[in-house]
Protein backbone atom coordinates (compact mmCIF):
# COMPACT_ATOMS: atom_id res chain seq x y z
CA UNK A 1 -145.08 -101.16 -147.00
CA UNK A 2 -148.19 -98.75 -146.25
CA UNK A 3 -149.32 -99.37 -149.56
CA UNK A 4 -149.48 -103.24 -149.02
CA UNK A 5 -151.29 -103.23 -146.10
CA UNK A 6 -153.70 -100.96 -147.54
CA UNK A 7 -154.12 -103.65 -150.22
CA UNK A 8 -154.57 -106.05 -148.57
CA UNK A 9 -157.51 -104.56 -145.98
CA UNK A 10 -159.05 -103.89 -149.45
CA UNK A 11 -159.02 -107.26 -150.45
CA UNK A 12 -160.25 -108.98 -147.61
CA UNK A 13 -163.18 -106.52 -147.10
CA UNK A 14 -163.94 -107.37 -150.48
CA UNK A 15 -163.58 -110.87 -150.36
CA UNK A 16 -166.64 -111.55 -149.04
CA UNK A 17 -168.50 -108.41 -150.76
CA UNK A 18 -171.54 -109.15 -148.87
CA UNK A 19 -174.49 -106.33 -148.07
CA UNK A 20 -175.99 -106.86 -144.74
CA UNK A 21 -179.46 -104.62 -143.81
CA UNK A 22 -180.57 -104.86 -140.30
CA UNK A 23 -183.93 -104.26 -138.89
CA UNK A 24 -184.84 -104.76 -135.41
CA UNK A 25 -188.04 -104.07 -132.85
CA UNK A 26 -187.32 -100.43 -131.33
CA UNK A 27 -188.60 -101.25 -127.76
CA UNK A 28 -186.41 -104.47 -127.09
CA UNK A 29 -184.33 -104.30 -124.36
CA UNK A 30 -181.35 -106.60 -125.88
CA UNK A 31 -179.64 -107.09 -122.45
CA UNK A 32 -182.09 -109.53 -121.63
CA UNK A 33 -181.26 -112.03 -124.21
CA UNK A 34 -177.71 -113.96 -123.33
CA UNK A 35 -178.77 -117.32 -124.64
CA UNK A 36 -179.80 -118.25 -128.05
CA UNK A 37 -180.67 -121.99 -129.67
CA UNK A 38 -181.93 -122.93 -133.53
CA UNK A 39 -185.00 -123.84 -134.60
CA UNK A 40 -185.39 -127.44 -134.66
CA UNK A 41 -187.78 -127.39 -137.69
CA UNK A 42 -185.70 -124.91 -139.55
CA UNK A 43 -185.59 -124.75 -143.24
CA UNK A 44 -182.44 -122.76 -144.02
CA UNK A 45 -182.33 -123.37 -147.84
CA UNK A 46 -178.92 -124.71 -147.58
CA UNK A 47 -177.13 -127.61 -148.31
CA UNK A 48 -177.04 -129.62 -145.27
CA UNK A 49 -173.14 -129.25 -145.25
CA UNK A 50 -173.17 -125.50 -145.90
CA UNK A 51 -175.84 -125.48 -142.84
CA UNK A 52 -173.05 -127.01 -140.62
CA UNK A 53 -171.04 -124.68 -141.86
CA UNK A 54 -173.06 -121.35 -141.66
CA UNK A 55 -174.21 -122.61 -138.07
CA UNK A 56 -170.67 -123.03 -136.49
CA UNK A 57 -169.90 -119.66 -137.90
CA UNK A 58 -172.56 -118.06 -136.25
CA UNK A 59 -171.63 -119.74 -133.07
CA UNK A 60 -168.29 -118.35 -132.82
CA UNK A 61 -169.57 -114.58 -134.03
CA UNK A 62 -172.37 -115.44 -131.08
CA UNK A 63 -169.74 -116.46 -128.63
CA UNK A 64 -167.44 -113.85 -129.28
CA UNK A 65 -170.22 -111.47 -128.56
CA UNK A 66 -171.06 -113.26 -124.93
CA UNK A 67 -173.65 -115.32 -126.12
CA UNK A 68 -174.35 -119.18 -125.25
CA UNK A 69 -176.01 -121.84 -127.06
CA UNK A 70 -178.65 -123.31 -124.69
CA UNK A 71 -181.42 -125.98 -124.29
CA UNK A 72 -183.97 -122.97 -123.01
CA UNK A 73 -182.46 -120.08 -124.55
CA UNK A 74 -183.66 -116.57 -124.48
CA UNK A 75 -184.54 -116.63 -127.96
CA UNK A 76 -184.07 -118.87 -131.51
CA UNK A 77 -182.56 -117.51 -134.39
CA UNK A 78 -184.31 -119.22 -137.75
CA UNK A 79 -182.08 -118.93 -140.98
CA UNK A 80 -183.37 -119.11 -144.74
CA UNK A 81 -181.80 -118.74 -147.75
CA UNK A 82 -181.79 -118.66 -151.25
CA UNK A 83 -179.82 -118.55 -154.26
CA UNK A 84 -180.41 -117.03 -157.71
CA UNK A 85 -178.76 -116.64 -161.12
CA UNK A 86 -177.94 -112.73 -161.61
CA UNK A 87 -178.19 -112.11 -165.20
CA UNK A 88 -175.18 -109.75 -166.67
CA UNK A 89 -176.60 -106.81 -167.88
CA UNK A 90 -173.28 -105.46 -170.01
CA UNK A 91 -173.33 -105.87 -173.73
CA UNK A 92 -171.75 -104.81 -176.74
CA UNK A 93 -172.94 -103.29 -179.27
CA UNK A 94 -172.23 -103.64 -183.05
CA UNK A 95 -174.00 -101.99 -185.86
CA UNK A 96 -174.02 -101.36 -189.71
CA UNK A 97 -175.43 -98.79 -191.54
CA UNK A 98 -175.54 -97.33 -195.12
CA UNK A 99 -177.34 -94.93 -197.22
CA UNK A 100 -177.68 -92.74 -200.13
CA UNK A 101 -180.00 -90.86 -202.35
CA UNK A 102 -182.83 -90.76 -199.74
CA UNK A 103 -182.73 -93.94 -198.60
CA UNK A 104 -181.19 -95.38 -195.51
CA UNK A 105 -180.75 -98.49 -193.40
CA UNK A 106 -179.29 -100.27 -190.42
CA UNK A 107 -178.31 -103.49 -188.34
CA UNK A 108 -177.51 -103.30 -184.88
CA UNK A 109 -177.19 -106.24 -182.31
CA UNK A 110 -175.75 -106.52 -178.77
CA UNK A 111 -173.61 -109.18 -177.80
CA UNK A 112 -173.68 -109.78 -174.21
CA UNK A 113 -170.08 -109.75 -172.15
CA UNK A 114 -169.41 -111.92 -169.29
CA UNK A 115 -171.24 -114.40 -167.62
CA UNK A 116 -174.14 -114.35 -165.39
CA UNK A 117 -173.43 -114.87 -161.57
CA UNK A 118 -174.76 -116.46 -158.70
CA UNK A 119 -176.32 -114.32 -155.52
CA UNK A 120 -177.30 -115.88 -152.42
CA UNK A 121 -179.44 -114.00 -149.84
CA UNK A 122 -179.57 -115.50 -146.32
CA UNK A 123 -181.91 -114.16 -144.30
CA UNK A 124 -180.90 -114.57 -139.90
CA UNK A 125 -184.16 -113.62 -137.48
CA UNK A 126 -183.85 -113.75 -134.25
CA UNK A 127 -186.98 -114.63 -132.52
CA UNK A 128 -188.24 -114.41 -128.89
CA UNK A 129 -191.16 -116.97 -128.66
CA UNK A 130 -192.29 -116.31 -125.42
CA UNK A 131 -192.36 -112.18 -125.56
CA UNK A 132 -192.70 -109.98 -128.33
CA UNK A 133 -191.78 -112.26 -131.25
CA UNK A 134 -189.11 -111.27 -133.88
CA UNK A 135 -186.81 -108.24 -132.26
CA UNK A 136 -183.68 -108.42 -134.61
CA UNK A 137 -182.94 -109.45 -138.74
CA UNK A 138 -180.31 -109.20 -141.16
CA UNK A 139 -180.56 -109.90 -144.61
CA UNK A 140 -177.04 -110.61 -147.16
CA UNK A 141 -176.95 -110.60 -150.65
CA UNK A 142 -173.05 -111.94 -151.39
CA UNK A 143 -172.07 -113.32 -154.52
CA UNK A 144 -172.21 -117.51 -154.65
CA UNK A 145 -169.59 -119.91 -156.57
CA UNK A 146 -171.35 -123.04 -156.27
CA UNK A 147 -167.60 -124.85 -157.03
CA UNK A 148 -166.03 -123.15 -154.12
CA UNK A 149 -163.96 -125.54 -151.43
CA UNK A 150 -165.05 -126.34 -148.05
CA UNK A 151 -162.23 -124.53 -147.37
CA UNK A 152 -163.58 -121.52 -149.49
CA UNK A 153 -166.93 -121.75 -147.97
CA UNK A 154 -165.98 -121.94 -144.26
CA UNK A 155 -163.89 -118.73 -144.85
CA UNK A 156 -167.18 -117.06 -146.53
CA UNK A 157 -169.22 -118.07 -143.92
CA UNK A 158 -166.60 -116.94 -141.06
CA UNK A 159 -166.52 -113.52 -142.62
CA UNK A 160 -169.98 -113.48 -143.61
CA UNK A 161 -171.47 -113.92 -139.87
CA UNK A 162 -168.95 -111.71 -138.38
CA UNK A 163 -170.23 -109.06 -140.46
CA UNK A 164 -173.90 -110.24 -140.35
CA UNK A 165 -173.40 -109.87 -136.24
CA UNK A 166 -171.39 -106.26 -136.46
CA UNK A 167 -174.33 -104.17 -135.92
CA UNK A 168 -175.98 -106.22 -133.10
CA UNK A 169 -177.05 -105.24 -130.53
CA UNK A 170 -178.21 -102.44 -132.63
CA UNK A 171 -177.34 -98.83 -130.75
């Protein structure tokens, strides 16, 4: 039964295999900021749907953490993203050779194994207009299967922001 459960921690940590990096202004004082709001202008890179989604996901991280949407928040959090073809770098190799009497020769080729995959980076700042600017980001690079279900995606995008918020405020 240990063994299960094990297994499956494994598998949802690396269901969404994302990589988060964090970088943040050392002098902030991060118990002044309790209430947060979007850009209106923002240009997340996103499908509008996927927006919705990403957005509602970072709500509930936000609001599990204490935080409240607001029409003059402490600070806006901008969101941009991108997605890009990963090319897969494993190959085979196959080769013929022959020779004899001084003289020799040979053919070799790589086939490439696999497909290439899809990465999508999404970049969250959060930005305090009226002070000292940007104080906090986090940049993901997770894999991306543009076929996935809303389901699917909501899920990602759960786990994704949960993680994305872990580290903030930074210690």
């Amino acid at each position: 039964m240990k063994k299960i459960a094990v297994l499956l921690l494994f598998v949802l940590l690396m269901s969404c295999g994302a990589t988060v990096n964090y970088d943040y202004e050392k002098s902030t004082d991060f118990t002044q900021y309790k209430t947060y709001n979007y850009f209106s202008d923002m240009q997340s890179g996103l499908s509008e749907l996927d927006e919705k989604r990403f957005i509602a996901a970072l709500n509930e991280a936000l609001k599990d953490k204490g935080f409240a949407l607001a029409e003059t928040p402490d600070f806006f959090i901008d969101i941009q993203s991108e997605v890009y073809d990963t090319n897969n770098q494993s190959n085979v190799g196959v080769g013929l050779g022959g020779g004899g009497r001084n003289v020799g020769g040979g053919l070799s080729i790589g086939i490439p194994v696999g497909q290439s995959s899809m990465t999508r980076l999404i970049l969250v700042e959060f930005i305090d207009k009226d002070r000292i600017g940007l104080f906090w980001q986090a940049n993901s690079s997770s894999s991306y299967r543009q076929n996935a279900s809303p389901e699917k995606r909501e899920a990602d995008f759960r786990t994704l922001a949960s993680k994305i918020l872990s580290k903030y405020p930074p210690k």
